[in-house]
Protein backbone atom coordinates (compact mmCIF):
# COMPACT_ATOMS: atom_id res chain seq x y z
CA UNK A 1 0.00 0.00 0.00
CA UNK A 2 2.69 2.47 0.80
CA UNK A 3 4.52 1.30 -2.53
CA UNK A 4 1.06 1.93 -4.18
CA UNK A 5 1.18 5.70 -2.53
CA UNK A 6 4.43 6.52 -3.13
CA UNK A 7 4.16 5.71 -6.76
CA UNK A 8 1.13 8.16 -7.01
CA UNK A 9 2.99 10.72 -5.33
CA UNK A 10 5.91 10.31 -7.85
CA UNK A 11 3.70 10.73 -11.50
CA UNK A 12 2.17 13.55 -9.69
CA UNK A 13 5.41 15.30 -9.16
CA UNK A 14 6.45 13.97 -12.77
CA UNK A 15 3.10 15.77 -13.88
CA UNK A 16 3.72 18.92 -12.18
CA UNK A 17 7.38 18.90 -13.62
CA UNK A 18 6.04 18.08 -16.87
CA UNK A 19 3.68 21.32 -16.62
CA UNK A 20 6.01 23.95 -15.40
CA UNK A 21 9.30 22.76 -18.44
CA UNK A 22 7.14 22.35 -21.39
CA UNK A 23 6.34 25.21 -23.66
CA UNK A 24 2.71 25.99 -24.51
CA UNK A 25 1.44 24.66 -27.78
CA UNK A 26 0.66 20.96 -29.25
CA UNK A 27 3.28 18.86 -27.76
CA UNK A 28 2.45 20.35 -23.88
CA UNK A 29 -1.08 18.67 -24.66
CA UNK A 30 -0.26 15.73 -25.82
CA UNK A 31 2.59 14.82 -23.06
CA UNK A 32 -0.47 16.12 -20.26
CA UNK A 33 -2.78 13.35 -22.01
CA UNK A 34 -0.32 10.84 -21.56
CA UNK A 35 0.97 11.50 -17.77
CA UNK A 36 -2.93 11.47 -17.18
CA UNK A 37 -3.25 7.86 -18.40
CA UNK A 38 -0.24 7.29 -16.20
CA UNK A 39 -1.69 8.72 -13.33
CA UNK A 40 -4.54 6.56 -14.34
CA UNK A 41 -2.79 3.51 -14.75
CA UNK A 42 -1.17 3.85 -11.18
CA UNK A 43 -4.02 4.09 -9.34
CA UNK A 44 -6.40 1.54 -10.75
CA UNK A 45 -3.34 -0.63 -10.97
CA UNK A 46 -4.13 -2.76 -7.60
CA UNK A 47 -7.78 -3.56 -8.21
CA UNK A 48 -6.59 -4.92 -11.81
CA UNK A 49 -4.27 -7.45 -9.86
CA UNK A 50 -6.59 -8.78 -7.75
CA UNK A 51 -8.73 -9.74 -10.93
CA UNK A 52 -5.47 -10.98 -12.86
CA UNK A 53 -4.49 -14.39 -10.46
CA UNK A 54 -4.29 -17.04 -11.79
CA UNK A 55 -4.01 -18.77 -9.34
CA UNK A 56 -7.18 -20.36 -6.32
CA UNK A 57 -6.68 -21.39 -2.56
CA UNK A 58 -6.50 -19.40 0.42
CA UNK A 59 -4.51 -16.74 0.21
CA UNK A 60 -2.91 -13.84 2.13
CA UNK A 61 -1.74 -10.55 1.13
CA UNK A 62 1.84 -9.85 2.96
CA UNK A 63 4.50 -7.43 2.13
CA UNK A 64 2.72 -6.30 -1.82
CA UNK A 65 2.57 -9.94 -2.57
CA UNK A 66 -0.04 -12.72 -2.61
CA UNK A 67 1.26 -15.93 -1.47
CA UNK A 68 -0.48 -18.99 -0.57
CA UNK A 69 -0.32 -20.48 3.02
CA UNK A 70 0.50 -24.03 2.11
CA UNK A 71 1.65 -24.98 5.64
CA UNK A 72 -1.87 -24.15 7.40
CA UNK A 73 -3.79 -26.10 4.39
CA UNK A 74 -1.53 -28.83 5.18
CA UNK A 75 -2.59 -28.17 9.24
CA UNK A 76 -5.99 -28.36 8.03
CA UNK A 77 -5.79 -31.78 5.91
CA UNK A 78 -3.85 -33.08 9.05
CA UNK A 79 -6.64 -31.58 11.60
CA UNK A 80 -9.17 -33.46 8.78
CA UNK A 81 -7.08 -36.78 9.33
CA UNK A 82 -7.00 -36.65 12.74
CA UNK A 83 -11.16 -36.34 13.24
CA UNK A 84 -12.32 -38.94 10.37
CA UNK A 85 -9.47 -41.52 12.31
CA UNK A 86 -11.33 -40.33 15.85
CA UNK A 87 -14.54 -40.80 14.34
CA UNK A 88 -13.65 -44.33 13.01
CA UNK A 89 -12.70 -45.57 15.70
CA UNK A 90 -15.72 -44.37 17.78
CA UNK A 91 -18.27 -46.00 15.26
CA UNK A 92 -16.62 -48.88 14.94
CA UNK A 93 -15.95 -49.67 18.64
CA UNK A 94 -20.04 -48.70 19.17
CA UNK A 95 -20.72 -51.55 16.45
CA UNK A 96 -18.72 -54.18 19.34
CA UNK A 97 -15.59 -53.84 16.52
CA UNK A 98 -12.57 -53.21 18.31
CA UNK A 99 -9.68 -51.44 16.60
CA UNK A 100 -6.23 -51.64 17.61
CA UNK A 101 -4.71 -49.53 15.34
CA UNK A 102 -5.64 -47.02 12.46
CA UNK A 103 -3.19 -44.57 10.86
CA UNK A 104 -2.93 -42.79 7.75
CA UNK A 105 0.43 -44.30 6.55
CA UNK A 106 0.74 -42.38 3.19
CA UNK A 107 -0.55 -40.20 1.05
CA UNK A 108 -3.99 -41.09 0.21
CA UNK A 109 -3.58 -44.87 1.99
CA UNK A 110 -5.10 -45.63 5.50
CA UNK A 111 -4.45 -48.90 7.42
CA UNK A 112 -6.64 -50.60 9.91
CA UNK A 113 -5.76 -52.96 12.31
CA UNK A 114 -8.88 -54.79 14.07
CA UNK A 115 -8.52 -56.79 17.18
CA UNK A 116 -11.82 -58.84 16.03
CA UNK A 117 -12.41 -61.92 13.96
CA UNK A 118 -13.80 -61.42 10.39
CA UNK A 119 -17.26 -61.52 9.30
CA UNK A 120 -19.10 -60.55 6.51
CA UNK A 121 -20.80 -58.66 8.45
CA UNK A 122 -18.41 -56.65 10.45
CA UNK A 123 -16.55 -56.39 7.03
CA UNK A 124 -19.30 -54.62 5.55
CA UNK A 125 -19.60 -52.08 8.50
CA UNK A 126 -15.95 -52.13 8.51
CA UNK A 127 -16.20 -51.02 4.59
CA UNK A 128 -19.41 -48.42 4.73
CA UNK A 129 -17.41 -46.74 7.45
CA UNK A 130 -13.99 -46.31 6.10
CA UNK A 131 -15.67 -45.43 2.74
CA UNK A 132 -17.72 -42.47 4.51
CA UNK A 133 -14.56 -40.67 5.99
CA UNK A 134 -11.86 -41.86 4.11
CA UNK A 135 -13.74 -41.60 0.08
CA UNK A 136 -10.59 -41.26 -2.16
CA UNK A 137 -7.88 -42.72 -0.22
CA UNK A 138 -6.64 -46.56 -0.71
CA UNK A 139 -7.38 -48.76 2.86
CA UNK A 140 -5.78 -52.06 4.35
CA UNK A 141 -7.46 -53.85 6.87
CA UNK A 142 -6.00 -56.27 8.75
CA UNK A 143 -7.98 -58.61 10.86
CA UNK A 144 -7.17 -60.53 14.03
């Protein structure tokens, strides 16, 4: 913003300049037309970059730049992680399925380890459930 100011402040004083050194006559126009579309210029120049990204997330404006926070998005997907796992477990253990052990081991691949024989039944709930929180991610489920 102060960069933004500054700059105005400077074609202004160009302007002026500009006004008191040239003669009087054609050229004196045509140099005032174009310091005006400067000036112009200048000050609509933020509100055109904030139509010209080209680029979508969350984003925050520091320093005259626009950068975007890829550490808290990746706080987020963890924070995500962390609830669908605590959630999981809960539903499960309510349906008399005891887990031992679930953990997001890679990107986009969850493992489950039950402490519980397998049914088709209990494999189905198993399935539903995982399916609900965990839609696009590959799962291994290991049984007792």
């Amino acid at each position: 913003m102060g960069a933004w100011v500054i700059s105005i402040c400077g074609i202004a004083v160009l302007a002026v300049l500009c006004d008191v050194i040239l003669p009087d006559g054609n050229t004196r126009k045509y140099i005032k037309t174009v310091v005006g579309i400067v000036i112009t210029l200048v000050i609509v120049q933020p509100i055109i970059s904030l139509f010209t990204s080209s680029e979508s997330g969350n984003w925050i404006q520091s320093g005259g730049k626009i950068e975007i926070q890829q550490s808290y998005l990746n706080h987020i997907s963890q924070r995500q992680e962390t609830v669908a796992i605590d959630n999981v477990k809960r539903i499960l253990n309510d349906s008399n399925i005891q887990v031992d052990n679930i953990s997001v081991v890679d990107e986009k691949i969850v493992e489950l380890r039950l402490d519980a024989e397998q049914t088709s039944e209990k494999e189905k709930t198993v399935n539903q459930v995982l399916n609900r929180y965990f839609p696009n991610y590959k799962i291994i489920i290991i049984w007792k």
